[in-house]
N, C-alpha and C. Protein backbone atom coordinates (compact mmCIF):
# COMPACT_ATOMS: atom_id res chain seq x y z
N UNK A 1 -37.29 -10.83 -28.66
CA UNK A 1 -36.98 -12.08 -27.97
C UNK A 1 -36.65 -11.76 -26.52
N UNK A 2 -37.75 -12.59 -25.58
CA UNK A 2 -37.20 -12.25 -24.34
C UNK A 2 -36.63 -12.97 -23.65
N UNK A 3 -35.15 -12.54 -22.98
CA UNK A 3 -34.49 -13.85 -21.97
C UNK A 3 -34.60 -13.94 -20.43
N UNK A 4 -35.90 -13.04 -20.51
CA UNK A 4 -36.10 -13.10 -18.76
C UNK A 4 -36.15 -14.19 -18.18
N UNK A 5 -37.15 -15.56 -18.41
CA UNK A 5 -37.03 -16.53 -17.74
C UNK A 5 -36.37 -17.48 -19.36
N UNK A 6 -35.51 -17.96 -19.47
CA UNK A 6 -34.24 -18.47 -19.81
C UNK A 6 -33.96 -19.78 -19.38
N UNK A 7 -33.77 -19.00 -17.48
CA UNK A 7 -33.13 -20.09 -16.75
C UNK A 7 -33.85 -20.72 -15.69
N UNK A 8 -35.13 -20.04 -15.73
CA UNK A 8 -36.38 -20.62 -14.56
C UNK A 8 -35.77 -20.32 -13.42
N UNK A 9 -35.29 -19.49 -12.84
CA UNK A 9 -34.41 -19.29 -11.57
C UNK A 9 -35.47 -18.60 -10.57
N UNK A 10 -35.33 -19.18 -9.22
CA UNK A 10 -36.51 -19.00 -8.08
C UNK A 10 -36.57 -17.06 -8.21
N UNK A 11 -37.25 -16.47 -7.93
CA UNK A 11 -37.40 -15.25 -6.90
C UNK A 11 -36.31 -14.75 -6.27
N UNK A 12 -35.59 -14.00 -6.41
CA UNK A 12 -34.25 -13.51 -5.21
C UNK A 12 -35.07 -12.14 -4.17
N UNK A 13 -34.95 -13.42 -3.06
CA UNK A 13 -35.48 -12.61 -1.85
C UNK A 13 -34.38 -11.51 -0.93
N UNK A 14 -34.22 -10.28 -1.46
CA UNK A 14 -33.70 -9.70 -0.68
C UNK A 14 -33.12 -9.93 0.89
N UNK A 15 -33.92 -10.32 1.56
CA UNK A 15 -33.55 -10.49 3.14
C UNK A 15 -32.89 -11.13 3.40
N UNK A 16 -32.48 -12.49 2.11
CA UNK A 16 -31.86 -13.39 2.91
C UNK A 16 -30.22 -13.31 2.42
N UNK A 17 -30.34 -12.18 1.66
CA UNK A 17 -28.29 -11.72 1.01
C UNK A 17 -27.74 -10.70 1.99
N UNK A 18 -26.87 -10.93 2.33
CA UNK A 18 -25.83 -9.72 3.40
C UNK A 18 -24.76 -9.11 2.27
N UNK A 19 -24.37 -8.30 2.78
CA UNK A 19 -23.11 -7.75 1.52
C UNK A 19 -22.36 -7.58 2.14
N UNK A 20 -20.65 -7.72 2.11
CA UNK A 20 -19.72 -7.99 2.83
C UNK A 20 -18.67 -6.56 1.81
N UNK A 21 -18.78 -5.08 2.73
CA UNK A 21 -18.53 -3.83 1.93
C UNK A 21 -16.62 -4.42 1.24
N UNK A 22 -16.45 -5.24 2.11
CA UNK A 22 -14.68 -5.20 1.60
C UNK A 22 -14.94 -5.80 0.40
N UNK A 23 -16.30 -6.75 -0.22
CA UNK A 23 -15.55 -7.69 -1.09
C UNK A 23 -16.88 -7.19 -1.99
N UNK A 24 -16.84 -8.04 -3.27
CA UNK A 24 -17.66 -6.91 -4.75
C UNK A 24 -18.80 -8.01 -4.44
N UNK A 25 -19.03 -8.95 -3.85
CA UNK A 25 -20.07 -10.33 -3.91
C UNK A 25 -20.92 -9.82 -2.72
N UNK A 26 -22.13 -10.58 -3.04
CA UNK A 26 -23.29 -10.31 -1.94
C UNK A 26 -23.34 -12.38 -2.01
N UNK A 27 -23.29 -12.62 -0.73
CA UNK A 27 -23.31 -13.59 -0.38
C UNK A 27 -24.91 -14.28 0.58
N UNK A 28 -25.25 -15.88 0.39
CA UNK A 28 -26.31 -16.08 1.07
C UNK A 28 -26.09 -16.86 2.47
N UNK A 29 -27.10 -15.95 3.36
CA UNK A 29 -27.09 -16.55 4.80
C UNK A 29 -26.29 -15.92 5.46
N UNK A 30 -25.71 -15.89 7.04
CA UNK A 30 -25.91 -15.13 7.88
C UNK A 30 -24.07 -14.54 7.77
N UNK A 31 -23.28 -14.26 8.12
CA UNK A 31 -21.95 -13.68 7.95
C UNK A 31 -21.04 -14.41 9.30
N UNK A 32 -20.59 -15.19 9.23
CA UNK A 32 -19.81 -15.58 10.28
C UNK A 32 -19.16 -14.82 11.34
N UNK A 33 -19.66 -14.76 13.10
CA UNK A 33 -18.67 -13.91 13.77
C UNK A 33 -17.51 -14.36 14.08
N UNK A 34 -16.29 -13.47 13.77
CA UNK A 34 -14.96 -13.90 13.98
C UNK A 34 -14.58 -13.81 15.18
N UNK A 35 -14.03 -14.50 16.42
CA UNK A 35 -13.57 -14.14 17.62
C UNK A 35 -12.23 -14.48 18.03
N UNK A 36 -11.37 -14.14 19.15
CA UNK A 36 -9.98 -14.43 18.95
C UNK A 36 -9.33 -15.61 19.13
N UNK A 37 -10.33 -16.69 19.33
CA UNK A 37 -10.54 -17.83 19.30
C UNK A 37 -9.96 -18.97 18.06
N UNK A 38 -10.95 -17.90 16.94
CA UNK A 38 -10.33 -18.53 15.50
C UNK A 38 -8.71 -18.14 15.21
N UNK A 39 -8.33 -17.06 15.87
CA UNK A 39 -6.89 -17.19 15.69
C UNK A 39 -6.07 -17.79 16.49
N UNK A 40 -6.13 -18.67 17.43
CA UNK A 40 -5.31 -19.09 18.14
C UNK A 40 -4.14 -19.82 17.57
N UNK A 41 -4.13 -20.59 16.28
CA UNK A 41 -3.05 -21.57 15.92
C UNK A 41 -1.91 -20.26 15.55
N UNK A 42 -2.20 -18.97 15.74
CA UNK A 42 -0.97 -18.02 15.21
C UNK A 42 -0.58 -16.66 16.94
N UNK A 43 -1.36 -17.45 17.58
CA UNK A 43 -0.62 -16.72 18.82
C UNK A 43 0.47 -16.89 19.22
N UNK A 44 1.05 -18.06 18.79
CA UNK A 44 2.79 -18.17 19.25
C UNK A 44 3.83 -17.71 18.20
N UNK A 45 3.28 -17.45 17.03
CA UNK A 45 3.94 -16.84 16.00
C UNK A 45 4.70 -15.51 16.51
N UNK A 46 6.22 -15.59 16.50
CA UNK A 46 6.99 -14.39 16.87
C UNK A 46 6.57 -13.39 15.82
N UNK A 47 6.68 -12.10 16.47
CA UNK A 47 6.34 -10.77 15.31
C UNK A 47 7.13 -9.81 15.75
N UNK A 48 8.09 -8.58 15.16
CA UNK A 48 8.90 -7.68 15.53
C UNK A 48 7.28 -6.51 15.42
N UNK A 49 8.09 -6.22 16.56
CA UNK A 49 6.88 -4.72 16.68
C UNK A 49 7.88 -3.69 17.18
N UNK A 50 7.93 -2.31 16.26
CA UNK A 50 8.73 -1.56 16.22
C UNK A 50 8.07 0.45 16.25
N UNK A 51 8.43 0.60 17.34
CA UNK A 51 8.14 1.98 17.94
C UNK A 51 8.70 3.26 16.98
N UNK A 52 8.45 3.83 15.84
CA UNK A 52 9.13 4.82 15.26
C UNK A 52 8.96 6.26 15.77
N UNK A 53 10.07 6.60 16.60
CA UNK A 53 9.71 8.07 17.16
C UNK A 53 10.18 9.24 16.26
N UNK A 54 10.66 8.84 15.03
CA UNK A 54 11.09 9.84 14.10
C UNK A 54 12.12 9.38 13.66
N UNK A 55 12.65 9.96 12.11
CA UNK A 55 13.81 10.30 11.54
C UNK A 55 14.91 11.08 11.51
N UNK A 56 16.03 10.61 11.30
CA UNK A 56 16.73 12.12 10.53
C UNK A 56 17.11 11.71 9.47
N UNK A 57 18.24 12.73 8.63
CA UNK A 57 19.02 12.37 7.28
C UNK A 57 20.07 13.22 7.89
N UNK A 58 21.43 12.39 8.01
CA UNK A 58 22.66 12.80 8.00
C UNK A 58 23.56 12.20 7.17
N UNK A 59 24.76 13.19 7.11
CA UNK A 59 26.01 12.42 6.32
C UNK A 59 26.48 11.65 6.91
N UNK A 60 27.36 10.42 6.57
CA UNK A 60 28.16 9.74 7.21
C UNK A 60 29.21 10.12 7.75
N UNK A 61 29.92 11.22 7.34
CA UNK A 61 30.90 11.89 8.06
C UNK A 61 30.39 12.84 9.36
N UNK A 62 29.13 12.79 9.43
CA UNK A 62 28.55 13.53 10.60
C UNK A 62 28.18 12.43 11.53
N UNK A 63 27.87 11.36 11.17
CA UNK A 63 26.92 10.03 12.16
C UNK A 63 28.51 10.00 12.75
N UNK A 64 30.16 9.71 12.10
CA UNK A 64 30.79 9.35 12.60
C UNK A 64 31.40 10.47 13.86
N UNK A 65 30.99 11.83 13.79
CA UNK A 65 31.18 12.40 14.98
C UNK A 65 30.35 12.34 16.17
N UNK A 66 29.25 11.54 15.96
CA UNK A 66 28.17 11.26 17.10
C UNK A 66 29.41 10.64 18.41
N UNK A 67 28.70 11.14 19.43
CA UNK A 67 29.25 10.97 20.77
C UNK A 67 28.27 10.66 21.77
N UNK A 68 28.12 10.18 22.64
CA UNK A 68 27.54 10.08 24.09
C UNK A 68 27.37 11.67 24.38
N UNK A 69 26.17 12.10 24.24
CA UNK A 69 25.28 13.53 24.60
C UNK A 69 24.87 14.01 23.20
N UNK A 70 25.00 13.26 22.31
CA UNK A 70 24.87 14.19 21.06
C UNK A 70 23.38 14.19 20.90
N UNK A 71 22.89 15.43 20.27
CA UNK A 71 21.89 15.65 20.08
C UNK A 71 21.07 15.53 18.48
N UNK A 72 20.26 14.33 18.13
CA UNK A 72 20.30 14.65 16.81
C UNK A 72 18.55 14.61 16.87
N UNK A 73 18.43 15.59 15.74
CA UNK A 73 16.79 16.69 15.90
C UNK A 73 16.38 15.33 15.02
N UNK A 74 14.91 15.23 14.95
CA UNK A 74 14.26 14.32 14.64
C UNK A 74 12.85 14.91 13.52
N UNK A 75 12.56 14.30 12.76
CA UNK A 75 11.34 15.29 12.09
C UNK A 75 10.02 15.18 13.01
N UNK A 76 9.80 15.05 14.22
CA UNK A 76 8.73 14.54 14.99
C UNK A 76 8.83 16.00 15.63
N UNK A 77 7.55 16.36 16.37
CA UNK A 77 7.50 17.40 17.73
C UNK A 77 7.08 16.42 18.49
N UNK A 78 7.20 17.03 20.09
CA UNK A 78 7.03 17.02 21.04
C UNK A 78 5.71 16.13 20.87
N UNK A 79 4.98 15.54 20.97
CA UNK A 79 3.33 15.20 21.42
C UNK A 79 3.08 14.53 20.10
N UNK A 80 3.67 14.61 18.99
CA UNK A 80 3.31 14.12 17.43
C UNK A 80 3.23 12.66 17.76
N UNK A 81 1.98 12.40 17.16
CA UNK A 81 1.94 10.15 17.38
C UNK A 81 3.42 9.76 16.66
N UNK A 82 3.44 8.99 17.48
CA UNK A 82 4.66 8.04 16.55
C UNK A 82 4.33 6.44 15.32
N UNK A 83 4.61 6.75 14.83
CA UNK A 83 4.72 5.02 14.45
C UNK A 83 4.71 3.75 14.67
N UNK A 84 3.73 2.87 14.57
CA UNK A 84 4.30 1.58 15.15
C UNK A 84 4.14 0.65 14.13
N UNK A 85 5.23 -0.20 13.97
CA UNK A 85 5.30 -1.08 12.78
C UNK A 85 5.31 -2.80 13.40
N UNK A 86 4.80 -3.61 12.81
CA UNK A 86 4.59 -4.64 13.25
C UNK A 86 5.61 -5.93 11.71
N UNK A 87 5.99 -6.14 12.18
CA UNK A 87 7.30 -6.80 11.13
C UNK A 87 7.48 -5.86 9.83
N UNK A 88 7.69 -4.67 9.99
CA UNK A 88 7.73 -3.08 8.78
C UNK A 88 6.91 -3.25 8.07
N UNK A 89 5.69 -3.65 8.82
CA UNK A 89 4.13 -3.27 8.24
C UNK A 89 3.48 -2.01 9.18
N UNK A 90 3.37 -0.73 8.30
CA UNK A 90 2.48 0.31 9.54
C UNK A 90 1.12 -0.15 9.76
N UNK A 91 0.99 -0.50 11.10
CA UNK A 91 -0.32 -1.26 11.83
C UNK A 91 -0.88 -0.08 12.58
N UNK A 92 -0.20 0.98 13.29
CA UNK A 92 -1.07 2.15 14.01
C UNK A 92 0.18 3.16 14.14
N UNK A 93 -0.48 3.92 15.24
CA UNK A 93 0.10 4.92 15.52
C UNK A 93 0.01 5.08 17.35
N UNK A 94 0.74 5.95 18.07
CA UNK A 94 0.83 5.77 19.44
C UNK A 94 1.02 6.90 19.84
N UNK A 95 1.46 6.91 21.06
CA UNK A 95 1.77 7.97 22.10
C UNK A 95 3.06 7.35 23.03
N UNK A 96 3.98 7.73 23.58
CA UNK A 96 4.99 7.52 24.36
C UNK A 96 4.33 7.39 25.28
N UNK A 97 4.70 6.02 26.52
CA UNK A 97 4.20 6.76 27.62
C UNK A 97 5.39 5.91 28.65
N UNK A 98 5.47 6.45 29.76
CA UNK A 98 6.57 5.97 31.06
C UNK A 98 5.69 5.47 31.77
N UNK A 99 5.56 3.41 32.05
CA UNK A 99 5.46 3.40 33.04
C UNK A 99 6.69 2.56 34.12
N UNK A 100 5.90 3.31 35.20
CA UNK A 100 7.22 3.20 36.21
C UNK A 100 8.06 3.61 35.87
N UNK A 101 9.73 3.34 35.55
CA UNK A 101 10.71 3.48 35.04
C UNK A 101 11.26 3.45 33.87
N UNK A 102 9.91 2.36 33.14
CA UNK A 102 10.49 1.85 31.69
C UNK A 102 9.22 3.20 30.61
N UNK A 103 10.21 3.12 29.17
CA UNK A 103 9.06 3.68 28.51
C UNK A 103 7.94 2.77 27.65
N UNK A 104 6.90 3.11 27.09
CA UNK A 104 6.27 2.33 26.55
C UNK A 104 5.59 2.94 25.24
N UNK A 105 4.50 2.72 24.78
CA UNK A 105 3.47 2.84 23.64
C UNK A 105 2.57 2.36 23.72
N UNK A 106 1.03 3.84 23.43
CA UNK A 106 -0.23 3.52 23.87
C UNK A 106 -0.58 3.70 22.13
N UNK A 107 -1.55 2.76 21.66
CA UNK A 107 -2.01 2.94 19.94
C UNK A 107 -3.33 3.97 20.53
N UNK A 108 -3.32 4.76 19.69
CA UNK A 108 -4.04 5.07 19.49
C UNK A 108 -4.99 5.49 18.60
N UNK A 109 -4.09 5.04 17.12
CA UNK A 109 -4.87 4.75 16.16
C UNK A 109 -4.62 3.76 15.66
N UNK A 110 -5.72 2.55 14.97
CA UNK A 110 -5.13 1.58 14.13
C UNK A 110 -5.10 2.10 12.74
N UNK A 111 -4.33 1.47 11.97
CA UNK A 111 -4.27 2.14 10.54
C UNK A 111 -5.07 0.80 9.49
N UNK A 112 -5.56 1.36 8.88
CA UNK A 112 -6.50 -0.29 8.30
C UNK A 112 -5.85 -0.50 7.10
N UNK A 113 -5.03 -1.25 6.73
CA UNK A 113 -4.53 -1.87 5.24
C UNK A 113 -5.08 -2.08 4.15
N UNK A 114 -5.12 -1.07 2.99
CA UNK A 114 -5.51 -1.59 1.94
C UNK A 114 -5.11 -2.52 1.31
N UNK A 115 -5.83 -3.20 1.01
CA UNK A 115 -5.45 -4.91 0.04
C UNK A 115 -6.18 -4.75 -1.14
């Protein structure tokens, strides 16, 4: 018994399906371009964006001898990217940089979120 035609269903023309690698579906017709346009209703949305230049782990009886000059070592070196978190979501990674007087953060990698 054969169920090839079953359902009388046209020909599936290759050319006209795109495959979209994030998602398991092959979809028909052309793929919509996204521009920063479509996000505008969330540009005024406040967001904490937060620079992580490293850790430590101390005791509390040690944090309470901290003073003005104290030195506390960090698990980072010198030149190591830092962290940057966008409401304590990791979104990339950076570089320190001074301009003028103030310091700042250059990304230099984005980190892509698995979902």
């Amino acid at each position: 018994m054969s169920h090839e035609n079953d359902l009388n269903l046209p020909p599936l023309n290759p050319a006209d399906l795109s495959f979209d690698h994030n998602a398991s579906v092959a979809r028909s017709g052309p793929v919509p371009v996204k521009t920063a346009e479509d996000l505008e209703q969330v540009f005024d949305v406040p967001v904490t964006v937060s620079a992580v230049l490293g850790s430590s782990r101390i005791a509390v009886g040690d944090l309470l001898q901290v003073a003005p000059g104290t030195v506390l070592e960090l698990d980072r070196r010198v030149g190591e990217a830092i962290d940057i978190f966008v409401n304590e979501r990791l979104v990339a990674r950076g570089e320190v940089v001074v301009v003028e007087d103030r310091l700042g953060v250059t990304m230099t990698e984005i980190i892509k979120a698995d979902r």
